[in-house]
PDB file of N, CA and C in Angstrom:
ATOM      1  N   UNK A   1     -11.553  34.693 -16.213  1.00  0.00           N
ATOM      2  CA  UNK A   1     -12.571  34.056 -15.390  1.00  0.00           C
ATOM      3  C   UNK A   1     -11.890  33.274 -14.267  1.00  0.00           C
ATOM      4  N   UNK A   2     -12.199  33.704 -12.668  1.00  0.00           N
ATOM      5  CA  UNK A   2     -11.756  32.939 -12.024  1.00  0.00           C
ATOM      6  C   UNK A   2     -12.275  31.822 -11.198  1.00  0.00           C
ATOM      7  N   UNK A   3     -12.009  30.870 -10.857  1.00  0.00           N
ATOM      8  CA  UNK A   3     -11.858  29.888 -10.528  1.00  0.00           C
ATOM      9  C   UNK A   3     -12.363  30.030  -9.017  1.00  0.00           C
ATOM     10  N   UNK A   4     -13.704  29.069  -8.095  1.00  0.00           N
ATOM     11  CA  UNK A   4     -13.560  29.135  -7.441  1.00  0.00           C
ATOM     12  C   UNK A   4     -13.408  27.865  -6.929  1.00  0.00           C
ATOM     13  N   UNK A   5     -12.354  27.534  -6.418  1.00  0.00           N
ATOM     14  CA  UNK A   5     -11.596  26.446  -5.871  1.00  0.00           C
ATOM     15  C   UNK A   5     -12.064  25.926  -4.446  1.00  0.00           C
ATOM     16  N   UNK A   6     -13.126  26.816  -3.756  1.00  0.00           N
ATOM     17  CA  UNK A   6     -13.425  26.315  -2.457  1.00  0.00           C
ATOM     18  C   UNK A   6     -14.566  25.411  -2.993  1.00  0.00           C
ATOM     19  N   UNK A   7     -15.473  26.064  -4.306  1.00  0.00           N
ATOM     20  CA  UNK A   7     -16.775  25.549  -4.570  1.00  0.00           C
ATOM     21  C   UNK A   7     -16.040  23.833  -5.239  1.00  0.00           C
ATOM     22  N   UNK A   8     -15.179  23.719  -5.819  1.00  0.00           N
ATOM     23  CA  UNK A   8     -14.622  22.761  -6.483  1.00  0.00           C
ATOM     24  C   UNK A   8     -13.981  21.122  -5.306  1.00  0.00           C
ATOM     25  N   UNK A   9     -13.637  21.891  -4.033  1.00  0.00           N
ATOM     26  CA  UNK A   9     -12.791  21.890  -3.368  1.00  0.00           C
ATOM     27  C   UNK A   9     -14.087  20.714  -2.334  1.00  0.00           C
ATOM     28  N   UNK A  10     -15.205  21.274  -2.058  1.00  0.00           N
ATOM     29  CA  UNK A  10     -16.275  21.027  -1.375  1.00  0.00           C
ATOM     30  C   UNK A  10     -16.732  19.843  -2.323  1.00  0.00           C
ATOM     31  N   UNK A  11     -16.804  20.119  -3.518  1.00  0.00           N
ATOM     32  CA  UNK A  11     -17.769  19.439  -4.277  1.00  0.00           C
ATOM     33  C   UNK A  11     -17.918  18.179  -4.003  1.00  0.00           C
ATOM     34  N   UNK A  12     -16.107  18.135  -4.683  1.00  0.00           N
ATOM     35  CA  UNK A  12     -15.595  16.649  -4.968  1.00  0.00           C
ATOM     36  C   UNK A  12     -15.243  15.712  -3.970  1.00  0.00           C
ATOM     37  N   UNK A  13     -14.906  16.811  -2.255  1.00  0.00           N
ATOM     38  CA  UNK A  13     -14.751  15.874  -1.185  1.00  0.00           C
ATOM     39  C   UNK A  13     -16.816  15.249  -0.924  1.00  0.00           C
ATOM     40  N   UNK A  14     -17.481  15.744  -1.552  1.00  0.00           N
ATOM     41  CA  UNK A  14     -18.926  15.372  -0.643  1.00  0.00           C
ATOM     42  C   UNK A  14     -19.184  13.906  -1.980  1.00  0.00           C
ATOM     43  N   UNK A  15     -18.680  14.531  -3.521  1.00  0.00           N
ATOM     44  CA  UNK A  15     -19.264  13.035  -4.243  1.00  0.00           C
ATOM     45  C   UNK A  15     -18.510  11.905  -3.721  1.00  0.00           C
ATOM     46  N   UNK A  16     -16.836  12.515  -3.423  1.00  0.00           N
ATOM     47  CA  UNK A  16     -16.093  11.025  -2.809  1.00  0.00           C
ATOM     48  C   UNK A  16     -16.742   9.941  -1.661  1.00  0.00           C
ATOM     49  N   UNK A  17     -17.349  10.928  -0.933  1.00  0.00           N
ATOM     50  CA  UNK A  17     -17.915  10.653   0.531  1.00  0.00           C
ATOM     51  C   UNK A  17     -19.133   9.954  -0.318  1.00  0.00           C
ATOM     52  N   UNK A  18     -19.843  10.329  -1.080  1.00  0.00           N
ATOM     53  CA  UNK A  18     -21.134   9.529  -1.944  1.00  0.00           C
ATOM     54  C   UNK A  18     -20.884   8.297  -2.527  1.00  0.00           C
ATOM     55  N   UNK A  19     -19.710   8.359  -3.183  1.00  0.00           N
ATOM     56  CA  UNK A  19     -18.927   7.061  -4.012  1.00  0.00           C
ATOM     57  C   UNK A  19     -19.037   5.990  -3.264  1.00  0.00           C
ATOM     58  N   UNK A  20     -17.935   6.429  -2.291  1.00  0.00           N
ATOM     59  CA  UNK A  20     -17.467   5.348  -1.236  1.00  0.00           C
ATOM     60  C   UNK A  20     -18.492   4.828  -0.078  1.00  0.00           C
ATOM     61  N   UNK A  21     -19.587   5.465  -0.084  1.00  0.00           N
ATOM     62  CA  UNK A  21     -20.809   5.132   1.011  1.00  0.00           C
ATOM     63  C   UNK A  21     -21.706   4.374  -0.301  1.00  0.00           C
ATOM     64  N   UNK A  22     -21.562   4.184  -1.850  1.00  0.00           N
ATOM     65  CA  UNK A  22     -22.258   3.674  -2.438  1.00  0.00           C
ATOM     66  C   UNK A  22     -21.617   2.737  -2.235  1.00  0.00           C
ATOM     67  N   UNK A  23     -20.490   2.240  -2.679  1.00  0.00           N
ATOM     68  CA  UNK A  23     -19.312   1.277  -2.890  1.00  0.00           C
ATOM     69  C   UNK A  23     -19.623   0.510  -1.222  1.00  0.00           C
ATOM     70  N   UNK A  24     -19.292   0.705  -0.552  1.00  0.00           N
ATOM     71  CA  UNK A  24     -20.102   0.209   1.179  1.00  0.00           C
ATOM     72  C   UNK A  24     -21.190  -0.140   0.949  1.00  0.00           C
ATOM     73  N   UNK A  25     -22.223  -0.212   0.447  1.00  0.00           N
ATOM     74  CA  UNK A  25     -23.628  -0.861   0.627  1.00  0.00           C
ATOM     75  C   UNK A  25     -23.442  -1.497  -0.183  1.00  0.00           C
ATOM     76  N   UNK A  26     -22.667  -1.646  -1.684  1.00  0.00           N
ATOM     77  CA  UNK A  26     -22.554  -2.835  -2.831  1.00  0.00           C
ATOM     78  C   UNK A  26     -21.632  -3.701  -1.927  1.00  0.00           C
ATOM     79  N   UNK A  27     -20.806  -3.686  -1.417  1.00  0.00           N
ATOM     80  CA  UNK A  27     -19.805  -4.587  -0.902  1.00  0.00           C
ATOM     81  C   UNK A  27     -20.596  -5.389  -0.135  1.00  0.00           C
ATOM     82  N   UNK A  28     -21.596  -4.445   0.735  1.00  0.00           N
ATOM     83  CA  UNK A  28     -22.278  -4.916   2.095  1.00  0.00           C
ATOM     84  C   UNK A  28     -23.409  -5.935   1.482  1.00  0.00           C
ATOM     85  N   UNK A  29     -23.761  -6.011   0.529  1.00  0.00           N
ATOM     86  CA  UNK A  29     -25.067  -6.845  -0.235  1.00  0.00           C
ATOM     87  C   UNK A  29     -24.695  -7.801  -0.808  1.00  0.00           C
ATOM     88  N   UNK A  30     -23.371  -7.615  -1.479  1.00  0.00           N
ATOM     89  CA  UNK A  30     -22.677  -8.452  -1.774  1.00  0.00           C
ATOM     90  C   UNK A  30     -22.133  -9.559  -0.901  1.00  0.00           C
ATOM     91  N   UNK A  31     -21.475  -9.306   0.184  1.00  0.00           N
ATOM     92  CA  UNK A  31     -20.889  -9.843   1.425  1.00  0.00           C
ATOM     93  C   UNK A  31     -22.042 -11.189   1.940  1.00  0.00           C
ATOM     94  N   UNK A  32     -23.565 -10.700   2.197  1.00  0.00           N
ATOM     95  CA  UNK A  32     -24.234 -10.983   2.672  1.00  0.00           C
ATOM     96  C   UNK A  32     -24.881 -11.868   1.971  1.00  0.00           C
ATOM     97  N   UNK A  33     -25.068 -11.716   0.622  1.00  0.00           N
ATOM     98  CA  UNK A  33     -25.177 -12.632  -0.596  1.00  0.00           C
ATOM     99  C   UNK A  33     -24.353 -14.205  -0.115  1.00  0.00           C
ATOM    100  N   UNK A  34     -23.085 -13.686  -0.378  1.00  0.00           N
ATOM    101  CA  UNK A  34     -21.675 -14.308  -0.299  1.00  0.00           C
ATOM    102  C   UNK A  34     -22.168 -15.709   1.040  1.00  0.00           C
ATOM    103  N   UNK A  35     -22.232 -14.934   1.923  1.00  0.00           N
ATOM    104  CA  UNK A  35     -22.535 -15.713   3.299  1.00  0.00           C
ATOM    105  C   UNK A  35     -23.720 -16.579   2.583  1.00  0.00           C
ATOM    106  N   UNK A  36     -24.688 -16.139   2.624  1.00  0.00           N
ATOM    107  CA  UNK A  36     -26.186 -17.110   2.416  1.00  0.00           C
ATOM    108  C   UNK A  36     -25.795 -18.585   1.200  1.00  0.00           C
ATOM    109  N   UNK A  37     -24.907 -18.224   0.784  1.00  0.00           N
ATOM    110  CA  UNK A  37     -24.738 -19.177  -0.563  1.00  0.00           C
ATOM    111  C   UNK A  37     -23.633 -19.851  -0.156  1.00  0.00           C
ATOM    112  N   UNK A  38     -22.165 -19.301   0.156  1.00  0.00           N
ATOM    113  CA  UNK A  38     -21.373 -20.006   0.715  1.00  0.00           C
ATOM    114  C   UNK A  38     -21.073 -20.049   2.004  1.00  0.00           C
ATOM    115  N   UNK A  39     -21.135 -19.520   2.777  1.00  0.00           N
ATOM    116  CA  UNK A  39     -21.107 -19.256   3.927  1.00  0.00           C
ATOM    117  C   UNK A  39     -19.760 -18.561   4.689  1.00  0.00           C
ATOM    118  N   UNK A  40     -20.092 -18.508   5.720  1.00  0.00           N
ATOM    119  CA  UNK A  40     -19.207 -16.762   6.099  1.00  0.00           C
ATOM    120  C   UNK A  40     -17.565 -17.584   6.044  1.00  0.00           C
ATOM    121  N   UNK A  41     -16.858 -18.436   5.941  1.00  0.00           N
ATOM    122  CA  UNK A  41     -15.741 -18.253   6.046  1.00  0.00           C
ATOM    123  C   UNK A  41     -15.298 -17.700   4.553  1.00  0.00           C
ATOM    124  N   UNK A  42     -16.008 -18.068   3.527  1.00  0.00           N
ATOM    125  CA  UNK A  42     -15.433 -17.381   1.889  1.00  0.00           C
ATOM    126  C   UNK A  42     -15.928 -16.079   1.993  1.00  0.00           C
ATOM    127  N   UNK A  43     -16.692 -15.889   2.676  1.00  0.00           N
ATOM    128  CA  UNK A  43     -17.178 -14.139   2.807  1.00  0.00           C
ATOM    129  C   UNK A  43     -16.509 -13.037   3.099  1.00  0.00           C
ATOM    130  N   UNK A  44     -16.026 -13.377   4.225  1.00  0.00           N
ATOM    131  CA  UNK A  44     -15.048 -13.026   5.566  1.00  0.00           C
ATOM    132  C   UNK A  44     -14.044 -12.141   4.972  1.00  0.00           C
ATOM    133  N   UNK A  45     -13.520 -11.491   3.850  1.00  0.00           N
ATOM    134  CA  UNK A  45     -12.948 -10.930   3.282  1.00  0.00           C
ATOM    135  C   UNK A  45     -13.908 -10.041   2.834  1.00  0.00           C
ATOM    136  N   UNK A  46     -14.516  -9.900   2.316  1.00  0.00           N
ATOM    137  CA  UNK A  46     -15.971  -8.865   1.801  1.00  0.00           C
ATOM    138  C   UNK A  46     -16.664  -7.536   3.086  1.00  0.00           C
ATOM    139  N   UNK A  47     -16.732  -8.995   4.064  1.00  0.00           N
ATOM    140  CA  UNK A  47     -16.713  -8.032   5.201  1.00  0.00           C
ATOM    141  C   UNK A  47     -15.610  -7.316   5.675  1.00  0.00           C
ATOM    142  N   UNK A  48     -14.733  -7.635   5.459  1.00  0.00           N
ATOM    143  CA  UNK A  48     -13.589  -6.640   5.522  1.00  0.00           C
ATOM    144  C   UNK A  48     -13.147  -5.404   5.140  1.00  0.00           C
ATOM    145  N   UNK A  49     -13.951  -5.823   3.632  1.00  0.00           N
ATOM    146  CA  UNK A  49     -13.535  -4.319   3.144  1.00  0.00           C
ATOM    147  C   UNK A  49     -14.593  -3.344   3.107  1.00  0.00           C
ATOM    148  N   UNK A  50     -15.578  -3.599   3.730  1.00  0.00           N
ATOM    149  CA  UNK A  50     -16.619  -3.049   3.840  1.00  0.00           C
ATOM    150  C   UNK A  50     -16.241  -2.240   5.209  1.00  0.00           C
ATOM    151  N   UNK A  51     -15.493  -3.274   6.184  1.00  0.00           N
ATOM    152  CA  UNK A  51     -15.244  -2.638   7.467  1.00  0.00           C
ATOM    153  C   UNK A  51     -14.138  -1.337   7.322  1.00  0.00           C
ATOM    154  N   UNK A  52     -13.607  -1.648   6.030  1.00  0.00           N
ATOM    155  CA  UNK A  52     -12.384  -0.644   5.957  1.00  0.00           C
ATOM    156  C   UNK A  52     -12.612   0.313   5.481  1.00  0.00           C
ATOM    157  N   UNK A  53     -13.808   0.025   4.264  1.00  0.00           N
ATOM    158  CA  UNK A  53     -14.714   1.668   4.070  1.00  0.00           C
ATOM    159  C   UNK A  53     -14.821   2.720   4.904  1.00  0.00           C
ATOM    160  N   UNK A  54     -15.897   1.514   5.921  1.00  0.00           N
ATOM    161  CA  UNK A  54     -16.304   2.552   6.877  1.00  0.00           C
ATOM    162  C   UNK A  54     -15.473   3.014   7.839  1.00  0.00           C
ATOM    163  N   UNK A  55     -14.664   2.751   8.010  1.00  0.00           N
ATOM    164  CA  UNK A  55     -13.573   3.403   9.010  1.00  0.00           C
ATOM    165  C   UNK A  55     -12.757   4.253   8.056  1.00  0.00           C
ATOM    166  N   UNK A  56     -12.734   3.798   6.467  1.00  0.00           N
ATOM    167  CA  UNK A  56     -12.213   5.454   6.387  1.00  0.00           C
ATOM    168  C   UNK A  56     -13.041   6.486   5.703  1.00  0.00           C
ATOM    169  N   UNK A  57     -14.296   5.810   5.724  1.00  0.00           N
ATOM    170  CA  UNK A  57     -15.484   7.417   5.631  1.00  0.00           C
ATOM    171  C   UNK A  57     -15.632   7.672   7.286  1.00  0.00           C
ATOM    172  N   UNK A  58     -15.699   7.327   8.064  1.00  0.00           N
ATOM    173  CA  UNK A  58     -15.644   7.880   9.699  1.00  0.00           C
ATOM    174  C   UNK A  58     -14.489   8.666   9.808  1.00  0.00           C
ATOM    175  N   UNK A  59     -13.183   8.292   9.560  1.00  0.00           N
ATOM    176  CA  UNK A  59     -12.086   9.193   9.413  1.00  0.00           C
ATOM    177  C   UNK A  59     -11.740  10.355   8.730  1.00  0.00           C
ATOM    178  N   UNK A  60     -12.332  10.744   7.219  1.00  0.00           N
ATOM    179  CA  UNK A  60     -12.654  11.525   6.673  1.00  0.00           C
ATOM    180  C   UNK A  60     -13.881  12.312   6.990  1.00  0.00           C
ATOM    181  N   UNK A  61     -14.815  12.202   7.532  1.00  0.00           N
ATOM    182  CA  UNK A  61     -15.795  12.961   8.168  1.00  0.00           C
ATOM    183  C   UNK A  61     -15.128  13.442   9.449  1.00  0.00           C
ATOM    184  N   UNK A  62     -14.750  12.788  10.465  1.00  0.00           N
ATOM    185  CA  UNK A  62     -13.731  13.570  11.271  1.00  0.00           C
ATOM    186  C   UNK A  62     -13.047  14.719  11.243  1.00  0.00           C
ATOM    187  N   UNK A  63     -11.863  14.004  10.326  1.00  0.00           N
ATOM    188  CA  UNK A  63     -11.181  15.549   9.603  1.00  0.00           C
ATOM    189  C   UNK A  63     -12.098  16.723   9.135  1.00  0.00           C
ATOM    190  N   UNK A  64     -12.727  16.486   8.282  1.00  0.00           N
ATOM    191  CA  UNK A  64     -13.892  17.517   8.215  1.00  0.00           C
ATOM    192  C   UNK A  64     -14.171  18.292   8.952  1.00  0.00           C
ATOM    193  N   UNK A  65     -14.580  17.773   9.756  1.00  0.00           N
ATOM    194  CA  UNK A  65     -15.431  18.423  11.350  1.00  0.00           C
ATOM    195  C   UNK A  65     -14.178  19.481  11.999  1.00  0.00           C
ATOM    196  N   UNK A  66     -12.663  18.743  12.430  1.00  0.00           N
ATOM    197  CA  UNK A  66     -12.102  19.147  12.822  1.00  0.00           C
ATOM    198  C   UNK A  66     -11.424  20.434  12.189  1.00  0.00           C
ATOM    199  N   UNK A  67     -11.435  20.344  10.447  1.00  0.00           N
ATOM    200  CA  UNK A  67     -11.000  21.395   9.816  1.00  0.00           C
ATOM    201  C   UNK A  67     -11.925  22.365   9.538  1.00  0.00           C
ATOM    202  N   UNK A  68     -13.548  22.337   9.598  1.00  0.00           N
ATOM    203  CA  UNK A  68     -14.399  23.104  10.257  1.00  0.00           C
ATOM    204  C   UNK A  68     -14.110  23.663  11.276  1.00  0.00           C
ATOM    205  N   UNK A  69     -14.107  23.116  12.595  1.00  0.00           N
ATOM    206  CA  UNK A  69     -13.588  23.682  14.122  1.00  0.00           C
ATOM    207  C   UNK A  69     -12.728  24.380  14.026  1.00  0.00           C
ATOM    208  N   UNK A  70     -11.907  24.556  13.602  1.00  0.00           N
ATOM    209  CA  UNK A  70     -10.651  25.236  13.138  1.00  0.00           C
ATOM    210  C   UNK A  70     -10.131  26.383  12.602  1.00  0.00           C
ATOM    211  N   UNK A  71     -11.220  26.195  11.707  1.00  0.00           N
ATOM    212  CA  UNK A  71     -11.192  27.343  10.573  1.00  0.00           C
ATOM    213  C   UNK A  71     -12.040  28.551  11.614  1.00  0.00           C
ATOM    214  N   UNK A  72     -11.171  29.830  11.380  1.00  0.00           N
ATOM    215  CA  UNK A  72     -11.952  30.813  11.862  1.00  0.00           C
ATOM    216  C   UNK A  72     -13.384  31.585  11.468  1.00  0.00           C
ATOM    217  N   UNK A  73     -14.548  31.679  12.198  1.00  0.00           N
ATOM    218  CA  UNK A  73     -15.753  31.618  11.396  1.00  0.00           C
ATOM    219  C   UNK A  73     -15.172  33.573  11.009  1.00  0.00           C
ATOM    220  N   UNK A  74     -15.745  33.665   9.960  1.00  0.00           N
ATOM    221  CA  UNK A  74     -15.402  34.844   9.604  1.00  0.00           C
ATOM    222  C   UNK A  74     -16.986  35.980   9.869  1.00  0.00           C
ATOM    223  N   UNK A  75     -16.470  36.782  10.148  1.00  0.00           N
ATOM    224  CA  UNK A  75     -17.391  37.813  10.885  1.00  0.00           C
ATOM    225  C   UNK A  75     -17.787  38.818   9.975  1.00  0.00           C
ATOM    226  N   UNK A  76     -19.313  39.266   9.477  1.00  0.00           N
ATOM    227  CA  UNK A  76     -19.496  39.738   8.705  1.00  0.00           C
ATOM    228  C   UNK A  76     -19.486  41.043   9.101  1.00  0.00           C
ATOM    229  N   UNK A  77     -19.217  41.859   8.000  1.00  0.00           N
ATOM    230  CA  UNK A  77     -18.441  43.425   7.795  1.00  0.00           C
ATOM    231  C   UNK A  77     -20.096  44.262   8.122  1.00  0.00           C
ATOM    232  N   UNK A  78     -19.725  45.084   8.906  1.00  0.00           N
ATOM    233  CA  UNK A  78     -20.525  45.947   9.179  1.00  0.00           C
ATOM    234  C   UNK A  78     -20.840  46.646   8.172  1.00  0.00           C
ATOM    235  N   UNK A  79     -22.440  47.187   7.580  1.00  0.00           N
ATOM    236  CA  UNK A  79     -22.301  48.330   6.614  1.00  0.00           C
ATOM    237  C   UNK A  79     -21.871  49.606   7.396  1.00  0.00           C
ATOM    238  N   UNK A  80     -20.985  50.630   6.557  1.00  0.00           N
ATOM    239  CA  UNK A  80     -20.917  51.732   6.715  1.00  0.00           C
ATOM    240  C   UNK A  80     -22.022  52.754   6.325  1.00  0.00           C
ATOM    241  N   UNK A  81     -21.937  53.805   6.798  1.00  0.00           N
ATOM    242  CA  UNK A  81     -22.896  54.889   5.863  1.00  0.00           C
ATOM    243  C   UNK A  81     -22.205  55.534   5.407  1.00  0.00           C
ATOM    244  N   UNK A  82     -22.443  56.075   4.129  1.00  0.00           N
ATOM    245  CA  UNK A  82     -21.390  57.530   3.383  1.00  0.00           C
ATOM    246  C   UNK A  82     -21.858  58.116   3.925  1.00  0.00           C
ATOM    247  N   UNK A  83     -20.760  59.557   4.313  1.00  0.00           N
ATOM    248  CA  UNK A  83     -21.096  60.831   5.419  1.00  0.00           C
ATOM    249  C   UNK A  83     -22.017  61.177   4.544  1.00  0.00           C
ATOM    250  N   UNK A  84     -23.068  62.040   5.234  1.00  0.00           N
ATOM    251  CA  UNK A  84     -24.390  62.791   4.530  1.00  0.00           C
ATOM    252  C   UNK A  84     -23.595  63.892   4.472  1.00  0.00           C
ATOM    253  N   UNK A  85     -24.239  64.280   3.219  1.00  0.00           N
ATOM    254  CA  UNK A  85     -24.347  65.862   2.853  1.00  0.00           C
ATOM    255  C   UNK A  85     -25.071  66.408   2.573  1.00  0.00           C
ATOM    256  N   UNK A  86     -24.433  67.823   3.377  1.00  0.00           N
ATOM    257  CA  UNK A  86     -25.349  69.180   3.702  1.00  0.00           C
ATOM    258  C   UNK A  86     -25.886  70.053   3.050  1.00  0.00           C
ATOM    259  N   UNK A  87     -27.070  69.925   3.027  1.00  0.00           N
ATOM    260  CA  UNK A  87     -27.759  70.963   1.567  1.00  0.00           C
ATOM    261  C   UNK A  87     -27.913  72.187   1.843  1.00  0.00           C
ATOM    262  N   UNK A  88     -27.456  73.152   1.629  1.00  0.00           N
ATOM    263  CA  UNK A  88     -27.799  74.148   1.764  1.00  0.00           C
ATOM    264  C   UNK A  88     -29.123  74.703   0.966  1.00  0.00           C
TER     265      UNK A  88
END
């Protein structure tokens, strides 16, 4: 049984991209929490890493795109016909 590694390959880059865009809105609620109660200089780190998320889910969607662009679209195969034969 083989393995298809593109389906595997896709999967796990789209849940990472899910993880880390969940993990970004907990940070981001959190952060904002943070501020209202103590206020933004103890925060100010929260927002940070929230900022660093998103710059590297923007960077990883990039690559994406670009290794899309890249990749040659592959051109689908013409059907052939089997030669007909002649009935006598």
């Amino acid at each position: 049984m083989q393995k298809n590694t593109n389906f595997f390959k896709v999967f796990f880059q789209g849940s990472l991209d899910n993880v880390l865009l969940a993990v970004l809105i907990g940070f981001f609620i959190i952060a904002i929490h943070q501020t209202l109660v103590y206020g933004f200089m103890y925060s100010y780190w929260l927002y940070m890493v929230v900022l660093l998320i998103l710059l590297l889910l923007r960077f990883r969607r990039a690559q994406r795109q670009k290794k899309e662009q890249e990749a040659p679209l592959s051109q689908p195969k013409k059907a052939t016909r089997a030669p007909k034969k002649n009935k006598k």
